[in-house]
N, C-alpha and C. Protein backbone atom coordinates (compact mmCIF):
# COMPACT_ATOMS: atom_id res chain seq x y z
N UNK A 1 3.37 9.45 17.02
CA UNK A 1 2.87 8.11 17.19
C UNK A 1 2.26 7.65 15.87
N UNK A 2 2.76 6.23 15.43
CA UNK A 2 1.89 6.13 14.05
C UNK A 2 0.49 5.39 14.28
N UNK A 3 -0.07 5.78 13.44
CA UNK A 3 -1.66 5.45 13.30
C UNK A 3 -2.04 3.52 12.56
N UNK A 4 -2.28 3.21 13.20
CA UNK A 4 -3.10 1.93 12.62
C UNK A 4 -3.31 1.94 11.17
N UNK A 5 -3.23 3.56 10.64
CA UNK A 5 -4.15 3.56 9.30
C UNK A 5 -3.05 3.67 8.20
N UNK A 6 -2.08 4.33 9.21
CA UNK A 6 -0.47 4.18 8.25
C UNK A 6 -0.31 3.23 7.03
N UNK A 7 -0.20 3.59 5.88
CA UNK A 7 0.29 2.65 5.30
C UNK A 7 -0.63 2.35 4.24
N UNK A 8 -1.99 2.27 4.76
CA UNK A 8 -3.07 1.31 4.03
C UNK A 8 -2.78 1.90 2.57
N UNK A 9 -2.12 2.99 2.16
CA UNK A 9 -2.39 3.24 0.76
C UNK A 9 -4.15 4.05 0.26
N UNK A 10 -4.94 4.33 1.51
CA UNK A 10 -6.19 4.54 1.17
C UNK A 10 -5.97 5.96 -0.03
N UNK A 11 -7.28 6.32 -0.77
CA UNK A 11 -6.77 7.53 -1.71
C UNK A 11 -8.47 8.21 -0.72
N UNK A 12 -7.83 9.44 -0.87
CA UNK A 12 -9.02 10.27 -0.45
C UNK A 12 -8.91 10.48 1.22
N UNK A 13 -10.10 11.29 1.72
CA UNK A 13 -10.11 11.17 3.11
C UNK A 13 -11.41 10.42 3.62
N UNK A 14 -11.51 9.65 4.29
CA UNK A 14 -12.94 9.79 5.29
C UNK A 14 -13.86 10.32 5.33
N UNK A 15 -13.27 12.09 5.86
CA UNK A 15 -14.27 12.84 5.74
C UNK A 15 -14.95 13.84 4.47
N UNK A 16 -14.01 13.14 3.01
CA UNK A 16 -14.66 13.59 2.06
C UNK A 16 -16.17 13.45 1.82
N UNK A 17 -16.79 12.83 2.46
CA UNK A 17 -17.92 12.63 2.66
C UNK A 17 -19.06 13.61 3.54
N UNK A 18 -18.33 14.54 4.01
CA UNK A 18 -19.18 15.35 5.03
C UNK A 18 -19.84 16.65 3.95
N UNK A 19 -19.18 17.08 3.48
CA UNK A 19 -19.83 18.11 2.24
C UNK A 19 -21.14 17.61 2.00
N UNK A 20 -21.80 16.55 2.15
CA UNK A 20 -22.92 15.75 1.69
C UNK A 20 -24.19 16.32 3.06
N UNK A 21 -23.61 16.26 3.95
CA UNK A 21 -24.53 16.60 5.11
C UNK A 21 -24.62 17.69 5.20
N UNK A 22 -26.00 17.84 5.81
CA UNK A 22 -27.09 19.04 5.96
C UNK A 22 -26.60 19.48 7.48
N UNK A 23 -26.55 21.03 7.63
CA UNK A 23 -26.06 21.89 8.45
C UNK A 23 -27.03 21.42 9.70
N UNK A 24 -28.52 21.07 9.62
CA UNK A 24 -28.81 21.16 10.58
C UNK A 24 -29.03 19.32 11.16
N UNK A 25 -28.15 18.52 10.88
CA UNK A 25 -28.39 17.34 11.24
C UNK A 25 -28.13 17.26 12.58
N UNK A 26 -28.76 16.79 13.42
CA UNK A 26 -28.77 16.16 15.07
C UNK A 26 -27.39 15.71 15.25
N UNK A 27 -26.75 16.15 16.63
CA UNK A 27 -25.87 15.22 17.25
C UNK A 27 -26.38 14.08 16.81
N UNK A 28 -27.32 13.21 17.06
CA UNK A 28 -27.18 11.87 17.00
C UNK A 28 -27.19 11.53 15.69
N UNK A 29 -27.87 12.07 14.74
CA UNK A 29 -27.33 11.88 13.54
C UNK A 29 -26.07 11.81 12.99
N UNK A 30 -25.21 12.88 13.20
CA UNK A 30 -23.70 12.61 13.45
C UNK A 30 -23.17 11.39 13.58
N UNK A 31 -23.82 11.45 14.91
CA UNK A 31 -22.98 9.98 14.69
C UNK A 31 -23.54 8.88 14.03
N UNK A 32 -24.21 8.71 14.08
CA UNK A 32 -24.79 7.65 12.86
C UNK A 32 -24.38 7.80 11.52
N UNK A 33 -24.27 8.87 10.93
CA UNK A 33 -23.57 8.93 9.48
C UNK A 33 -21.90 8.78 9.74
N UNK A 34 -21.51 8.64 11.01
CA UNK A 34 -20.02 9.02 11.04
C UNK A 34 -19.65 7.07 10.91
N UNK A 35 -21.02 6.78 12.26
CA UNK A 35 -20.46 4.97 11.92
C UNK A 35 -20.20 4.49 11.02
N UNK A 36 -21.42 5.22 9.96
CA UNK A 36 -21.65 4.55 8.86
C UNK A 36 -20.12 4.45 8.15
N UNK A 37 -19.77 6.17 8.12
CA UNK A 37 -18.71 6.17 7.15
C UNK A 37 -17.69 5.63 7.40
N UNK A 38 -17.63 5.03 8.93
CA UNK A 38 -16.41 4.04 8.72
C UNK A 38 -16.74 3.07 8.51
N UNK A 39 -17.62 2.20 8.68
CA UNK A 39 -18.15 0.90 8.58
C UNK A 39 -17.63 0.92 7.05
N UNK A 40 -17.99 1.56 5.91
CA UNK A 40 -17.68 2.01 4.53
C UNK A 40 -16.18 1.77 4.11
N UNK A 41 -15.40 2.62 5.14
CA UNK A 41 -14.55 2.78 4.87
C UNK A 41 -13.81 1.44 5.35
N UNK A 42 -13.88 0.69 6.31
CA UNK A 42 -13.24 -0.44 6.75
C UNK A 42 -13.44 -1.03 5.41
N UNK A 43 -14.62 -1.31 5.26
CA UNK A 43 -15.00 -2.37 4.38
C UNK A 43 -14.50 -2.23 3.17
N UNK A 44 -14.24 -1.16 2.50
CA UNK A 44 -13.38 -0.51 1.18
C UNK A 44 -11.69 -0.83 1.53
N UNK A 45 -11.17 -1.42 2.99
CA UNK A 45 -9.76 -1.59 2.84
C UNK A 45 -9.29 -2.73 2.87
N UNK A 46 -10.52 -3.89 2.57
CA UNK A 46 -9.86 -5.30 1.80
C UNK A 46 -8.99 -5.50 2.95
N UNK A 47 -8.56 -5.67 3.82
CA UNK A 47 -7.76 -6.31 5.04
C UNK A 47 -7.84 -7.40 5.29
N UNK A 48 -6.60 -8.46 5.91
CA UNK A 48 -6.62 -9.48 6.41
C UNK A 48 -7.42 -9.65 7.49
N UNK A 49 -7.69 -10.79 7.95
CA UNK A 49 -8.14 -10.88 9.09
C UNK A 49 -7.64 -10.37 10.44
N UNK A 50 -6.71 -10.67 10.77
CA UNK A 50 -5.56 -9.71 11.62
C UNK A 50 -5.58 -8.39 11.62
N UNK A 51 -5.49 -7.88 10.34
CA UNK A 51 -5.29 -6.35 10.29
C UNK A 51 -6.96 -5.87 10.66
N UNK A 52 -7.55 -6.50 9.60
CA UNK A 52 -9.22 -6.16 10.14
C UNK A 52 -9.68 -6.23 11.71
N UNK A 53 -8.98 -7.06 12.66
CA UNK A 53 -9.61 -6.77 13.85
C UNK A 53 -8.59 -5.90 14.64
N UNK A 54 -7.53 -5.28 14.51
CA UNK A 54 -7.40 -4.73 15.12
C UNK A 54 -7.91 -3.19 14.77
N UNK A 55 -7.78 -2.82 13.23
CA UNK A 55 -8.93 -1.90 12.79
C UNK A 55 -10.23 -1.76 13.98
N UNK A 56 -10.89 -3.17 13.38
CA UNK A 56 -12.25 -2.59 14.32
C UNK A 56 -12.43 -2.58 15.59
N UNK A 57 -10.80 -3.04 16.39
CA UNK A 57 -10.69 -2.91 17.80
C UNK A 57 -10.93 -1.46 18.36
N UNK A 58 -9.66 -0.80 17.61
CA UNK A 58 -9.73 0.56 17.63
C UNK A 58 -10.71 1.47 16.93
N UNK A 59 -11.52 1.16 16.25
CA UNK A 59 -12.76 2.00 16.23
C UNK A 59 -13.29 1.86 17.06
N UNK A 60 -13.50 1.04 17.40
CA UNK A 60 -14.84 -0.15 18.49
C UNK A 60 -14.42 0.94 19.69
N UNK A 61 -13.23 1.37 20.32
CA UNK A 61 -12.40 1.60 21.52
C UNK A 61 -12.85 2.91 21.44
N UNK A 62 -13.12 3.66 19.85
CA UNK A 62 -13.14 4.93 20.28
C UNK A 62 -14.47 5.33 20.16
N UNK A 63 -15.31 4.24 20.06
CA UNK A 63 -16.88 4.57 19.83
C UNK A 63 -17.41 4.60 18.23
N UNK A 64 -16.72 4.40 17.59
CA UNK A 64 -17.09 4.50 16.20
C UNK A 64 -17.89 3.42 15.20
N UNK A 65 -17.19 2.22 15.93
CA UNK A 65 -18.68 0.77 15.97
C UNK A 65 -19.23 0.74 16.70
């Protein structure tokens, strides 16, 4: 099945960012640095309007906004 994210050309991963966090951070912290890093990452993929909401549909869907 292809991914929404197909395509974008992004360089790097997402979770290149986790090396940064401390072993003992809270579930809820988790997720709060995880929103963050997509909120980041949406915002770093310059998208149309169109493409941008269905982006944040499907975050939104999987809990990630």
């Amino acid at each position: 099945m292809a991914s929404i994210l197909d395509g974008l050309g992004l360089e790097g991963s997402i979770l290149d960012g986790l090396a940064d966090w401390p072993a003992s951070t809270t579930r809820k912290e988790w997720f709060r640095l995880t929103r963050e890093l997509v909120q980041k990452t949406i915002a770093d993929m310059d998208l149309d309007p169109a493409a941008l909401a269905e982006v944040e549909e499907a975050f939104i869907g999987a809990g990630l906004l």
